[in-house]
C-alpha atoms as a PDB file:
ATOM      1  CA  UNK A   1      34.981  46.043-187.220  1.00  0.00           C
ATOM      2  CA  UNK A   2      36.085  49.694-187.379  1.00  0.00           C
ATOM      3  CA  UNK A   3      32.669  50.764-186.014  1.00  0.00           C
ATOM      4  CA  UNK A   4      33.536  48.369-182.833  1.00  0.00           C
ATOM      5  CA  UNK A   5      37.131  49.983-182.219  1.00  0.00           C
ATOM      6  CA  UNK A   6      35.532  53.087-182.190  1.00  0.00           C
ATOM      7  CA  UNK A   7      32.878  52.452-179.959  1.00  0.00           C
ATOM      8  CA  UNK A   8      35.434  50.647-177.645  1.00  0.00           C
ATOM      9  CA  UNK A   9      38.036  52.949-177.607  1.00  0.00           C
ATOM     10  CA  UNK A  10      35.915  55.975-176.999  1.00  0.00           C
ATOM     11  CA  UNK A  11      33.894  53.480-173.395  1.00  0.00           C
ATOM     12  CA  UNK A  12      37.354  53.449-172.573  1.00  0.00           C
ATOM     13  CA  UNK A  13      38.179  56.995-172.463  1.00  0.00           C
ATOM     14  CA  UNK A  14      34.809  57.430-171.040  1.00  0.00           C
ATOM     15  CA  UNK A  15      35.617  55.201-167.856  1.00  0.00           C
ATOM     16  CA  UNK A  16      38.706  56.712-167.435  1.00  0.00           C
ATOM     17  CA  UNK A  17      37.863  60.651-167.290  1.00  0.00           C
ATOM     18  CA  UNK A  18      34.596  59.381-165.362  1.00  0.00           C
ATOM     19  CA  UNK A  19      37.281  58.078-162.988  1.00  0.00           C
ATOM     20  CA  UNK A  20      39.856  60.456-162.866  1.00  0.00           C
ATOM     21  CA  UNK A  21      36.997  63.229-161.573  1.00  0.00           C
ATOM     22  CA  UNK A  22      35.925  60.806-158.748  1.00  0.00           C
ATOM     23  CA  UNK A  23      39.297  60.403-157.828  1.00  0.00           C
ATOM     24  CA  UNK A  24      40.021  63.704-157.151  1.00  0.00           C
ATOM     25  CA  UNK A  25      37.089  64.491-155.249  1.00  0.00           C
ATOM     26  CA  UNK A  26      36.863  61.688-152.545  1.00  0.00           C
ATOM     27  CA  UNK A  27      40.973  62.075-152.073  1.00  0.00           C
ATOM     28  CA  UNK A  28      39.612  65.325-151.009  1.00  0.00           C
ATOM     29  CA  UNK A  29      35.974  65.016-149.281  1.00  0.00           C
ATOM     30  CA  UNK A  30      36.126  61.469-148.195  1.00  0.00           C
ATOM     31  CA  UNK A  31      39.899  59.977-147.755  1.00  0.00           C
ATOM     32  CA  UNK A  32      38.967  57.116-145.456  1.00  0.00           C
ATOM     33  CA  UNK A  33      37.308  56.053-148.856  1.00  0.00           C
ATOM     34  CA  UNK A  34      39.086  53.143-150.895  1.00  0.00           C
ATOM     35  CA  UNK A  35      39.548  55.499-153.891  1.00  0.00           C
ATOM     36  CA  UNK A  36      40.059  52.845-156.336  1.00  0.00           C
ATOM     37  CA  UNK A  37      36.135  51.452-155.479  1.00  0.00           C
ATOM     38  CA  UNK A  38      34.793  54.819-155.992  1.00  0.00           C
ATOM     39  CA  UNK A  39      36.659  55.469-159.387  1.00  0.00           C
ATOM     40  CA  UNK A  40      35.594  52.041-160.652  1.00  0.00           C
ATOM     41  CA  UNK A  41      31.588  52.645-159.788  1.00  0.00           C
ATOM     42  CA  UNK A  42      32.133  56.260-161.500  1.00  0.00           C
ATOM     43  CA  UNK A  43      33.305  54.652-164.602  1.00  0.00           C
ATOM     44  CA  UNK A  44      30.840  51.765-164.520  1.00  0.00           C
ATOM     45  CA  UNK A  45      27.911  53.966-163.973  1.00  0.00           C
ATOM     46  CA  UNK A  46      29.267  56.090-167.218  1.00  0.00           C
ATOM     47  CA  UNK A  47      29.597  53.597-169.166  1.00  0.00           C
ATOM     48  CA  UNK A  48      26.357  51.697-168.527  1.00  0.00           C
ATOM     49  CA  UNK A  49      24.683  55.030-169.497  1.00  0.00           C
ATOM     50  CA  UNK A  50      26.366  55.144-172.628  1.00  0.00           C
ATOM     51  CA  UNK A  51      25.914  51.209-173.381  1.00  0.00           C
ATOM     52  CA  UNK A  52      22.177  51.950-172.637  1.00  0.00           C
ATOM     53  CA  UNK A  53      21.586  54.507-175.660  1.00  0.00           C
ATOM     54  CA  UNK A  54      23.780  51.910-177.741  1.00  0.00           C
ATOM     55  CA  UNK A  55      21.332  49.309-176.946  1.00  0.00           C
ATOM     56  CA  UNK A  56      18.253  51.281-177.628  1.00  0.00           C
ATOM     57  CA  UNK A  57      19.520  52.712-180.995  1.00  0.00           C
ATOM     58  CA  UNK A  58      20.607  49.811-182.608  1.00  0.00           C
ATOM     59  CA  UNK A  59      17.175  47.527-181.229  1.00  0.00           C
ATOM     60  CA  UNK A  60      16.469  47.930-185.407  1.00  0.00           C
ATOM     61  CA  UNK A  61      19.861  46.013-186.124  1.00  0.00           C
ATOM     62  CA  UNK A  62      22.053  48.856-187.354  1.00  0.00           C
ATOM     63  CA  UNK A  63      23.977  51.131-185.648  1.00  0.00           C
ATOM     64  CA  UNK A  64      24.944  54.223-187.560  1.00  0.00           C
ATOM     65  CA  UNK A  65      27.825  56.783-186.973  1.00  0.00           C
ATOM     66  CA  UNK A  66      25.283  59.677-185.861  1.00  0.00           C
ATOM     67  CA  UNK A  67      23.682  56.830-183.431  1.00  0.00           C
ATOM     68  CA  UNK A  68      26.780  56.199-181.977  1.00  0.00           C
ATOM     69  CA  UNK A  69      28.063  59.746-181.792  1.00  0.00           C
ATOM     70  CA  UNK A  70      24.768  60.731-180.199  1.00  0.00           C
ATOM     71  CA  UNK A  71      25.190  57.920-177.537  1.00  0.00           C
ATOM     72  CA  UNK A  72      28.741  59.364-176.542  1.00  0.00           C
ATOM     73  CA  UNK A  73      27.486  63.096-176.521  1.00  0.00           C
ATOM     74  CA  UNK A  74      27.060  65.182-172.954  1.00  0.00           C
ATOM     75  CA  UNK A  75      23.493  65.916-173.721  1.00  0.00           C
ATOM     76  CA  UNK A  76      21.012  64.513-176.276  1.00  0.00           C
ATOM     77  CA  UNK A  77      21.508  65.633-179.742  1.00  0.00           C
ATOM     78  CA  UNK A  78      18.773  63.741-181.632  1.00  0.00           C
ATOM     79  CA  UNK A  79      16.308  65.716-182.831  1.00  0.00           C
ATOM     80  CA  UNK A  80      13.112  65.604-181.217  1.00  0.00           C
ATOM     81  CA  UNK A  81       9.783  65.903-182.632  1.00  0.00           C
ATOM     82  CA  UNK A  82       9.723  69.642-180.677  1.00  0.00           C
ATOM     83  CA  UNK A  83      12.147  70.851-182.203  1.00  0.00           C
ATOM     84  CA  UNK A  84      11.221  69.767-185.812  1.00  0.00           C
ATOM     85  CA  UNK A  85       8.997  72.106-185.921  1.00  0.00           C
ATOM     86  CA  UNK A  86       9.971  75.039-188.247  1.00  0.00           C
END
């Protein structure tokens, strides 16, 4: 249950600073734009990214605490067979 707090918690701070950028740009570039529409498609989009790399990684049935840190981070940070090479 503790794994799903933490996975929920952190989608919601992920909607919410992929909003709060989109916000601030169309008030600026595009103010006949309802801002409130183009912060909730920033935050969707986010989060369906994010909810996509969930969805892949736990396809085997477990979810692990790497797994779900490397679904959150800002680039990938699973290592790939590239750079296993030593």
């Amino acid at each position: 249950m503790n794994k799903w707090k933490d996975i929920f918690s952190r989608i919601a701070a992920l909607f919410v600073s992929s909003a709060l950028g989109i916000i601030t740009g169309s008030a600026i570039i595009a103010p006949e734009l309802e801002v409130w529409k183009s912060a909730a498609l920033a935050g969707f989009v986010a989060v369906a990214g994010v909810v996509e790399k969930l969805a892949k990684a736990s396809i085997d049935g477990k979810l692990t605490k790497d797994e779900i840190d490397n679904a959150f981070a800002l680039r990938d940070t699973a290592p790939s067979k590239a750079r296993k090479k030593s």
